[in-house]
C-alpha atoms as a PDB file:
ATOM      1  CA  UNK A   1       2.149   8.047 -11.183  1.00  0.00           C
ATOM      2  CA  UNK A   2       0.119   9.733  -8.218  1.00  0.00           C
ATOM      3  CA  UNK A   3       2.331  11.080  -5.808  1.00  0.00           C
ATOM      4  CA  UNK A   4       0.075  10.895  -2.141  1.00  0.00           C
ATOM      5  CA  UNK A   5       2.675  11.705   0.486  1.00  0.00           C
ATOM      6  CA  UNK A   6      -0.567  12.456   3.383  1.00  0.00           C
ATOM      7  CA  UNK A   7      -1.702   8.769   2.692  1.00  0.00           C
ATOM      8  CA  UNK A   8       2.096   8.068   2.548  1.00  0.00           C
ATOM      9  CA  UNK A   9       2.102   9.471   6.243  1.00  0.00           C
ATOM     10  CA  UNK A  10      -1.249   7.567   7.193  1.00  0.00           C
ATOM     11  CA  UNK A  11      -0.352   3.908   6.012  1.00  0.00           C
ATOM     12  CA  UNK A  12       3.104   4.551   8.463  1.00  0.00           C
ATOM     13  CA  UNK A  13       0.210   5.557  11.431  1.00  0.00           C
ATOM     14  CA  UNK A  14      -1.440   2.427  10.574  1.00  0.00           C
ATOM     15  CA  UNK A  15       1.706   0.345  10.515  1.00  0.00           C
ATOM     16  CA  UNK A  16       2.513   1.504  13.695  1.00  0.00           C
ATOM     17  CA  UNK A  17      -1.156   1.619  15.646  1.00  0.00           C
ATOM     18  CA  UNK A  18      -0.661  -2.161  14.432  1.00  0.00           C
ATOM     19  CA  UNK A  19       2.822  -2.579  15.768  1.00  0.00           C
ATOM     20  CA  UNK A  20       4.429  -2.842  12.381  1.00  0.00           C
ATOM     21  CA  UNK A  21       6.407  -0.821  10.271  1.00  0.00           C
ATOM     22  CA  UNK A  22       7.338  -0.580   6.742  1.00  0.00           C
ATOM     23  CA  UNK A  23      10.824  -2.686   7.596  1.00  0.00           C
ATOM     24  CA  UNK A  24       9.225  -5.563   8.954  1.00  0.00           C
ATOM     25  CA  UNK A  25       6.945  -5.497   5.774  1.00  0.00           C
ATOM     26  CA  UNK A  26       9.480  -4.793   4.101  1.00  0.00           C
ATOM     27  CA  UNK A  27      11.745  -7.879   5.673  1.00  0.00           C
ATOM     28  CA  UNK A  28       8.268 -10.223   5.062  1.00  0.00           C
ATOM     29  CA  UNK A  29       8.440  -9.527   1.546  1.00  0.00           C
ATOM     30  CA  UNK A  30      12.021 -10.001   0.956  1.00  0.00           C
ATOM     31  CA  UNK A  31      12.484  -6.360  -0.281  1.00  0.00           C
ATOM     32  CA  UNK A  32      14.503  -3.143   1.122  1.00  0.00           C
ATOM     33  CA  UNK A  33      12.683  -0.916   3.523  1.00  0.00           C
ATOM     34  CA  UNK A  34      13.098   1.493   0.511  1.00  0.00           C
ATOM     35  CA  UNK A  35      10.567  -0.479  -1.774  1.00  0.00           C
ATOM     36  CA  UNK A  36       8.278  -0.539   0.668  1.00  0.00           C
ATOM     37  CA  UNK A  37       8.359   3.496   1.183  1.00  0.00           C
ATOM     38  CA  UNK A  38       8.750   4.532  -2.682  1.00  0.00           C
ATOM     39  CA  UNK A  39       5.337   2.008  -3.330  1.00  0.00           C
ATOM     40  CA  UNK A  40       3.586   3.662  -0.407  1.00  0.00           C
ATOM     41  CA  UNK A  41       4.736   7.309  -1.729  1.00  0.00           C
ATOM     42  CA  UNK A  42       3.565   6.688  -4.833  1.00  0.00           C
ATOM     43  CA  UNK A  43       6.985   6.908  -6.682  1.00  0.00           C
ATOM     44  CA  UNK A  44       6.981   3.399  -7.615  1.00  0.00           C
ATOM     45  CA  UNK A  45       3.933   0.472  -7.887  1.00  0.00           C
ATOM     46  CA  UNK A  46       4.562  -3.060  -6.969  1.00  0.00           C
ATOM     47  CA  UNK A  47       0.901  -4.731  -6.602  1.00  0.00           C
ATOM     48  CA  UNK A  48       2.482  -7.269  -3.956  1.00  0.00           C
ATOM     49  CA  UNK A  49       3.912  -4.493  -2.033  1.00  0.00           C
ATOM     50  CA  UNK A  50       0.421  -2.937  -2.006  1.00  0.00           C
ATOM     51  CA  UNK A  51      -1.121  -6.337  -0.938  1.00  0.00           C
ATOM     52  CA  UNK A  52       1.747  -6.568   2.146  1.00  0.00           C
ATOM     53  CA  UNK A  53       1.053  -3.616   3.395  1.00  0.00           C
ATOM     54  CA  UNK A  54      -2.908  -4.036   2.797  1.00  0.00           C
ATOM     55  CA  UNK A  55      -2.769  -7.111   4.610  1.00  0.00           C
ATOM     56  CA  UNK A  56      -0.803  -6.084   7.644  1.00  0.00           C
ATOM     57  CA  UNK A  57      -3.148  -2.883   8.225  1.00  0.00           C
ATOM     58  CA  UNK A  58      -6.260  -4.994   7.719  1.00  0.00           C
ATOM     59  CA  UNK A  59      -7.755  -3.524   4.136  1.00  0.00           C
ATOM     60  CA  UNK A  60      -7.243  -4.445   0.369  1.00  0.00           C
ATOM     61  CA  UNK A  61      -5.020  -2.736  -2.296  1.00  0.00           C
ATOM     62  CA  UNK A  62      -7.846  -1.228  -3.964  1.00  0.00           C
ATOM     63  CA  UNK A  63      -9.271   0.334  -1.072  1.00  0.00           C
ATOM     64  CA  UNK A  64      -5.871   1.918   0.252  1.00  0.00           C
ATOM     65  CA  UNK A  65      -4.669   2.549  -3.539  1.00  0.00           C
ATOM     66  CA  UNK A  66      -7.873   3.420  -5.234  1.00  0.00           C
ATOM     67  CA  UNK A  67      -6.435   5.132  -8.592  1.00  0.00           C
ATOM     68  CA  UNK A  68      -4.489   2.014  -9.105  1.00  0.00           C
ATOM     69  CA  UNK A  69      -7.446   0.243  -9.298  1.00  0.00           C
ATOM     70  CA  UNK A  70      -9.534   1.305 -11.978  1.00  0.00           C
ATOM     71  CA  UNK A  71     -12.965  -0.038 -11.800  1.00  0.00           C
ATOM     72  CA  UNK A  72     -14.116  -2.298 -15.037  1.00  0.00           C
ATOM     73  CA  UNK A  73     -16.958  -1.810 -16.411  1.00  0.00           C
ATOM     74  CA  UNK A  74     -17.644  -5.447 -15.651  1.00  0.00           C
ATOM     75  CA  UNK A  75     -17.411  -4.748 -11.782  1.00  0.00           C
ATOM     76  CA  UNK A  76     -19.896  -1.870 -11.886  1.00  0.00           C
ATOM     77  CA  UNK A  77     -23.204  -2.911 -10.011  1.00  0.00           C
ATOM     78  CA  UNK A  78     -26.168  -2.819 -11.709  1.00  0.00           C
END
């Protein structure tokens, strides 16, 4: 578990700049507004959470969560 509370703090800037927040995410997804924040913390991982709140600030889970995404070998350009 990585624990990131700056990113934490720039994902909510994000939301925002795009007139979202983690509620409405939150609401889009069915979850609590507490999901969303404990995923975007780092306390907890939910890959759909991730890919929400990807989507909404115009990015990919792997590029806003990098260490959850662990490149493969297989992925690795030659």
């Amino acid at each position: 578990m990585s624990v990131d509370l700056q990113r934490h703090e720039l994902i909510k800037f994000r939301l925002r700049s795009g007139g979202s927040s983690f509620a409405q995410v939150a609401k889009s997804e069915g979850v609590l507004p507490s999901s969303v924040t404990v995923v975007s913390q780092g306390y907890r991982r939910s890959h759909r959470i991730q890919a929400a709140i990807a989507r909404v600030i115009g990015t990919t889970p792997q590029e806003l969560f990098p260490e959850r995404y662990p490149v493969k070998e297989d992925d690795v350009p030659m």
